[in-house]
Structure formats: structure tokens, C-alpha cells
C-alpha atoms as a PDB file:
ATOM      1  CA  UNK A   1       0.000   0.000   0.000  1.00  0.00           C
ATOM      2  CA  UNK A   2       2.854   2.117   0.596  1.00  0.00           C
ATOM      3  CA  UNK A   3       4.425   1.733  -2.701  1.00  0.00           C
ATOM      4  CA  UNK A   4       0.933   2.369  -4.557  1.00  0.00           C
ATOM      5  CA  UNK A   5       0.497   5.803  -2.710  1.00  0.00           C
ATOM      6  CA  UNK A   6       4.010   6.636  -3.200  1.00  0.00           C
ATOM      7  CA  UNK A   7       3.973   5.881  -7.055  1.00  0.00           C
ATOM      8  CA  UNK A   8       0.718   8.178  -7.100  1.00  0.00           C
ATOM      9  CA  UNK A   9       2.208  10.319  -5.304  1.00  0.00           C
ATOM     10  CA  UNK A  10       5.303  10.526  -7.889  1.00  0.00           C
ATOM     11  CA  UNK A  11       2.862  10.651 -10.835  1.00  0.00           C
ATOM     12  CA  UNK A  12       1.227  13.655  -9.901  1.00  0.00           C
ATOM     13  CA  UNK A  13       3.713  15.656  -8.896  1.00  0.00           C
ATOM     14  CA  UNK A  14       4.237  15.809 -13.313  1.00  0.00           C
ATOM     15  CA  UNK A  15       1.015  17.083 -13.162  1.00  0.00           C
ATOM     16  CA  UNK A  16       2.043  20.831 -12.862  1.00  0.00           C
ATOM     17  CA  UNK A  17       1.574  23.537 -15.332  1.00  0.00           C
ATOM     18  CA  UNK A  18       4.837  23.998 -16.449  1.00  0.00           C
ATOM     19  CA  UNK A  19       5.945  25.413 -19.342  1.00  0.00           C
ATOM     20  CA  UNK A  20       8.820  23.546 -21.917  1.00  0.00           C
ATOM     21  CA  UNK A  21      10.287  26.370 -22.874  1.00  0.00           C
ATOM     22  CA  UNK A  22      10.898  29.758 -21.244  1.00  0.00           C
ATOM     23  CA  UNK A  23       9.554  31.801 -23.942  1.00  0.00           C
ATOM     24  CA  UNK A  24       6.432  30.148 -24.149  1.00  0.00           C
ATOM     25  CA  UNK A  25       4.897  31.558 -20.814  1.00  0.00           C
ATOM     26  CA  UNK A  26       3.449  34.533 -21.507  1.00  0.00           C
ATOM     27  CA  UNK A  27       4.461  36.354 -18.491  1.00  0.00           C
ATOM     28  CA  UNK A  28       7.933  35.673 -20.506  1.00  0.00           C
ATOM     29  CA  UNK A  29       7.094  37.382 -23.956  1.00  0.00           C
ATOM     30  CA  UNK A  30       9.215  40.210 -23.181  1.00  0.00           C
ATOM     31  CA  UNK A  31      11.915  38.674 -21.121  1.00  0.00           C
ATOM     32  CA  UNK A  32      15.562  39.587 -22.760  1.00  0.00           C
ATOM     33  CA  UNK A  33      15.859  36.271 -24.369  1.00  0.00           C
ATOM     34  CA  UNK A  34      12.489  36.111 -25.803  1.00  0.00           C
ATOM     35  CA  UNK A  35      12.756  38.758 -28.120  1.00  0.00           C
ATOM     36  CA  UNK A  36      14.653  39.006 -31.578  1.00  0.00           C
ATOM     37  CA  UNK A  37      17.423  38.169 -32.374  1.00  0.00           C
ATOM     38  CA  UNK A  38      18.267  36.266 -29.506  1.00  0.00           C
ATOM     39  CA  UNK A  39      15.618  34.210 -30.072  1.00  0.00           C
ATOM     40  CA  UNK A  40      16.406  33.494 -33.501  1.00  0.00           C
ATOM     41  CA  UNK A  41      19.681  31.449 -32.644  1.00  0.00           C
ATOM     42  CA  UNK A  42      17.119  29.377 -30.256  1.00  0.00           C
ATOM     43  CA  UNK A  43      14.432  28.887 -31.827  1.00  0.00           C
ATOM     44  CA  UNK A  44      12.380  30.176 -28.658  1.00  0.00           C
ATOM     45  CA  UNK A  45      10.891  33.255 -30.139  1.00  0.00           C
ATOM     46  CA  UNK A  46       7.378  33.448 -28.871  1.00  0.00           C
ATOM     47  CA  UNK A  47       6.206  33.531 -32.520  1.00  0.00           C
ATOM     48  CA  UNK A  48       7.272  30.437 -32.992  1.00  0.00           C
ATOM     49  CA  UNK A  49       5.901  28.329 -29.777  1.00  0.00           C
ATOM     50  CA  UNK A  50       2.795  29.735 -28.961  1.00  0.00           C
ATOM     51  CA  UNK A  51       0.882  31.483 -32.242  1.00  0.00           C
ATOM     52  CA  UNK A  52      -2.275  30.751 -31.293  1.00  0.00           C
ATOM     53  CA  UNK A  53      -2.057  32.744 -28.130  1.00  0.00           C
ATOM     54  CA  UNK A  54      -0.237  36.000 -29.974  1.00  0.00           C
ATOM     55  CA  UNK A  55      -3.362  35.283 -32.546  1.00  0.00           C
ATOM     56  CA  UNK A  56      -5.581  36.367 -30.334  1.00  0.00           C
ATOM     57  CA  UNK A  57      -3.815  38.761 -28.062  1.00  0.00           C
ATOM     58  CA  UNK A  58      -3.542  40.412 -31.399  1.00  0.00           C
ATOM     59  CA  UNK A  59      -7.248  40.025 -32.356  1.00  0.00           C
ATOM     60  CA  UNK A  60      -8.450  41.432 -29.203  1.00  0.00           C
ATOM     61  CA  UNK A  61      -6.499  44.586 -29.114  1.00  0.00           C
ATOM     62  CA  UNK A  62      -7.612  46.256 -32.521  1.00  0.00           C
ATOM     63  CA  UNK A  63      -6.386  49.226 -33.645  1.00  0.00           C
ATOM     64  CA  UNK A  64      -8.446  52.637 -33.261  1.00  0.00           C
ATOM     65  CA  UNK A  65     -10.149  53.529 -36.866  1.00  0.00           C
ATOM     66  CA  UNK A  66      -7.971  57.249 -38.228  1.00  0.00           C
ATOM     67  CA  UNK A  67     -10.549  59.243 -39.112  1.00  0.00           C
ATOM     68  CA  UNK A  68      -9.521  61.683 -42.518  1.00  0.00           C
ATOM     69  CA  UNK A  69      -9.927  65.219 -42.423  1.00  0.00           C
END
């Protein structure tokens, strides 16, 4: 019985919402190493692990409509 809880125990501990890389938390998107061309050399670039998310950060902030003289 020990063994059973401990082995549960073990398994959810990788239950955590962790993130694989850095750059793709979102509290990260302007961290030093997030941002070009740092990230290039990675691969890490925000862009390029998370689009969806940017998608519709980008969506929901629209720009205000210039009105012409």
C-alpha cells in the first residue's frame, strides 16, 4: 500500500503547469531572451511556440479607426 500511494504520489507531482520552454509563458514574452534576435539562434521566439495565443492577443487589441480630415 505504501508503494501504490508513493507511485501516485510521484505521478502527480508531473502534473504541474509547467511550461517547456521559457519563452512560451506569456508572463515571458518580453523577457531579454524572448525577443529578436536572440531568439532566432534558439528557436524560442514566442512567434514560434505559442501562435495561437499571440493570434488572439492580437485580435483582441484592434487598432483605433484614423478618421480623414
Amino acid at each position: 500500500m505504501k508503494y501504490l500511494i508513493a507511485i501516485v504520489l510521484v505521478m502527480l507531482t508531473g502534473c504541474e503547469d509547467r511550461y517547456r520552454y521559457k519563452c512560451q509563458n506569456p508572463d515571458h514574452f518580453h523577457a531579454e531572451e524572448c525577443q529578436k534576435p536572440k531568439c532566432l539562434f534558439t528557436q524560442q521566439c514566442p512567434e514560434y511556440l505559442v501562435a495561437p495565443i499571440l493570434e488572439k492577443k492580437v485580435n483582441d487589441v484592434q487598432p483605433e479607426a484614423k478618421s480623414n480630415p
